[in-house]
C-alpha atoms as a PDB file:
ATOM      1  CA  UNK A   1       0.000   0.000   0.000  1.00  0.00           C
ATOM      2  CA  UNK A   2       2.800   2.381  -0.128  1.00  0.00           C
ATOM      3  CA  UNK A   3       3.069   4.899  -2.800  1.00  0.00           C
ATOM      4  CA  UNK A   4       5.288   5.557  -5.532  1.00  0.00           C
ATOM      5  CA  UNK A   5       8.120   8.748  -3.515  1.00  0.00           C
ATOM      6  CA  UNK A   6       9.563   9.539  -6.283  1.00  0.00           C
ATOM      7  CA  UNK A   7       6.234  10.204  -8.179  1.00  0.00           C
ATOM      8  CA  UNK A   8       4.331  13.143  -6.785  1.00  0.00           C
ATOM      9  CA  UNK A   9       0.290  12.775  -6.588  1.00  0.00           C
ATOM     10  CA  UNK A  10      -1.748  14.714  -8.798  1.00  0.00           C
ATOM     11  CA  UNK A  11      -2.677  17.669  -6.303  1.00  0.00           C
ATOM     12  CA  UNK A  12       0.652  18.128  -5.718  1.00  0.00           C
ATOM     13  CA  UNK A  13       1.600  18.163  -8.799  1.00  0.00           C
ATOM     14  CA  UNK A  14      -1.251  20.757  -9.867  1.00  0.00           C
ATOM     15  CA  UNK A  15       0.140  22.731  -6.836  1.00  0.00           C
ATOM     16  CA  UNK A  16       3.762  22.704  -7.734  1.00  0.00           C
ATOM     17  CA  UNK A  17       2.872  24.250 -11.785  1.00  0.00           C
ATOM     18  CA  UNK A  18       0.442  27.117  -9.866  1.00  0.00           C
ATOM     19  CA  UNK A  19       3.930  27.762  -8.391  1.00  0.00           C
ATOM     20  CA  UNK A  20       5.866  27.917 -11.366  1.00  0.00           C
ATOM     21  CA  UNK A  21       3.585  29.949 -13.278  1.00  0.00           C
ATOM     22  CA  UNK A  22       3.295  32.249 -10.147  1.00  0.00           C
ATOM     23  CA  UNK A  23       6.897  32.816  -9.916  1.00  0.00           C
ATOM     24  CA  UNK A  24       7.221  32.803 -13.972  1.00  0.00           C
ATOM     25  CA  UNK A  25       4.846  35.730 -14.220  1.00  0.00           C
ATOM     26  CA  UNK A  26       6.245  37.632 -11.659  1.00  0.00           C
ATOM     27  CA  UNK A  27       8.756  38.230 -14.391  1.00  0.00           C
ATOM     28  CA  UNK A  28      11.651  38.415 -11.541  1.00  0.00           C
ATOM     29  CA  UNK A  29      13.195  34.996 -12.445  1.00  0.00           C
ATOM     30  CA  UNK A  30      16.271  34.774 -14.688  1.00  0.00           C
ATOM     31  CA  UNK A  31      16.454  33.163 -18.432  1.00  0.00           C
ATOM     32  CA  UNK A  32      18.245  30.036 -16.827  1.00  0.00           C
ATOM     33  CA  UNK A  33      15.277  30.100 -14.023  1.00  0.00           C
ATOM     34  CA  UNK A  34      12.473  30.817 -16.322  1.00  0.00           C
ATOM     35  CA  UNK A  35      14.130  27.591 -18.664  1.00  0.00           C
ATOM     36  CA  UNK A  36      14.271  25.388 -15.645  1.00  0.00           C
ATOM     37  CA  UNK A  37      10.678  26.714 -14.599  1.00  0.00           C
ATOM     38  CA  UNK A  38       9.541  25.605 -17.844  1.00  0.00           C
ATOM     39  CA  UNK A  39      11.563  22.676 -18.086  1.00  0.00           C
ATOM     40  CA  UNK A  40       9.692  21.447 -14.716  1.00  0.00           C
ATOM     41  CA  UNK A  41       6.188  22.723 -15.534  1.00  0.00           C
ATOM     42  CA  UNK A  42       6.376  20.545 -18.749  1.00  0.00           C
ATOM     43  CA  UNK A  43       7.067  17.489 -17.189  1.00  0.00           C
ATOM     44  CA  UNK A  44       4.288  18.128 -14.065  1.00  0.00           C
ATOM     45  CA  UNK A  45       1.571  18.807 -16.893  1.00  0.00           C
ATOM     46  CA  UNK A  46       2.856  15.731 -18.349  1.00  0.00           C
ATOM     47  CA  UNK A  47       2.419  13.960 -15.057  1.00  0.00           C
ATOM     48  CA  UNK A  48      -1.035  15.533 -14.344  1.00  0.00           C
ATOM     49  CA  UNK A  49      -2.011  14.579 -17.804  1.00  0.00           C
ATOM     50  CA  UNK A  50      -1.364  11.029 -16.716  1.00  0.00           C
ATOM     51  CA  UNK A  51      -2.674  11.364 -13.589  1.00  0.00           C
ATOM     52  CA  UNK A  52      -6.057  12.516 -15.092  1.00  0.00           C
ATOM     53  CA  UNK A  53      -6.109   9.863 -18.217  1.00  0.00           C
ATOM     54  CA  UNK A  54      -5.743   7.436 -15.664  1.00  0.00           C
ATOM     55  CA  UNK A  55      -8.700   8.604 -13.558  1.00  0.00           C
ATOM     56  CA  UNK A  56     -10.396   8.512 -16.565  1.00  0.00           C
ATOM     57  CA  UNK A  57     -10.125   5.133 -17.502  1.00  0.00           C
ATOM     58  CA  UNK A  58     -10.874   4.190 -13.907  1.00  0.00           C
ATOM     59  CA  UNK A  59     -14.073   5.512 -14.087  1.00  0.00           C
ATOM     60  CA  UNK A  60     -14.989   4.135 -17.129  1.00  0.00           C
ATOM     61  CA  UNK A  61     -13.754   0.465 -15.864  1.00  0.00           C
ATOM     62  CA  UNK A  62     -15.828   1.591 -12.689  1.00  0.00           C
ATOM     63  CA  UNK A  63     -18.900   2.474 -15.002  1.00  0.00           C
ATOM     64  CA  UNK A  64     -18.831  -0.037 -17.489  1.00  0.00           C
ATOM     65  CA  UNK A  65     -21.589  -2.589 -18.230  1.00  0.00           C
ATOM     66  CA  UNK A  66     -21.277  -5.761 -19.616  1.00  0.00           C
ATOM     67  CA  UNK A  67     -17.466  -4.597 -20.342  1.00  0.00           C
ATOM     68  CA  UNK A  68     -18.093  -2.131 -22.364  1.00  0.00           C
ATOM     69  CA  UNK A  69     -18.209   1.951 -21.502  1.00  0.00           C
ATOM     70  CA  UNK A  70     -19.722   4.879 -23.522  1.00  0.00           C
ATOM     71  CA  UNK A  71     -18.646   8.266 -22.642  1.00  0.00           C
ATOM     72  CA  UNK A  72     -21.848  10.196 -22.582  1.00  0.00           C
ATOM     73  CA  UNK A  73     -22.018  14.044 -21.704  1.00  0.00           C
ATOM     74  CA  UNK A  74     -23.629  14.458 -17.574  1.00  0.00           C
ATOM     75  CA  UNK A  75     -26.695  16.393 -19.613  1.00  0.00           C
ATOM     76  CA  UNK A  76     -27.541  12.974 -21.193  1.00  0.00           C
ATOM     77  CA  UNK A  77     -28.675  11.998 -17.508  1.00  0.00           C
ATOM     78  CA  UNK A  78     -30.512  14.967 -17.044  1.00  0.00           C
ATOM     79  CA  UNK A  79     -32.536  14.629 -20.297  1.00  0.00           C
ATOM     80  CA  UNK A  80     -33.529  10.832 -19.682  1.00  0.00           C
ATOM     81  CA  UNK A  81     -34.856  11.637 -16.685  1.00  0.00           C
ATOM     82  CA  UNK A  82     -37.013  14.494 -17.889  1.00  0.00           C
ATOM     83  CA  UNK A  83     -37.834  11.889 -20.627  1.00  0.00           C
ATOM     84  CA  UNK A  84     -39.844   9.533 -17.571  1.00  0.00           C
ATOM     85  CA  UNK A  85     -42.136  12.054 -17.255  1.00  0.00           C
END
């Protein structure tokens, strides 16, 4: 049950690019910082991309019937239930 440390989570992830792009648009950092900044924030959208896709197929795993899922837009609900009436 223990988790990846060399992997950060997904919230702190998201936390450490709200940093970056904090810092970046300060406009105080050096070139060599603002590379490096950059450098980083690539790779933690990269990991948050993961992070998210991965979610995603969770879900659909989760929500799946007969072992197959069909995204379907939350207003699709909404309108089968008004349908009933």
């Amino acid at each position: 049950m223990s988790k990846k440390a060399a992997t950060p989570d997904f919230e702190q992830s998201l936390a450490e690019l709200e940093r970056l792009v904090t810092s970046m648009e300060k406009g105080d950092l050096s070139l060599e910082q603002s590379l490096a900044s950059f450098e980083r924030g690539i790779q933690l959208t990269r990991l948050c991309q993961t992070a998210l896709k991965d979610a995603e197929q969770k879900v659909m795993i989760l929500t799946s019937q007969s072992g197959t899922a069909e995204m379907a837009p939350f207003e699709a609900n909404a309108d089968l239930a008004d349908n009933d009436h």
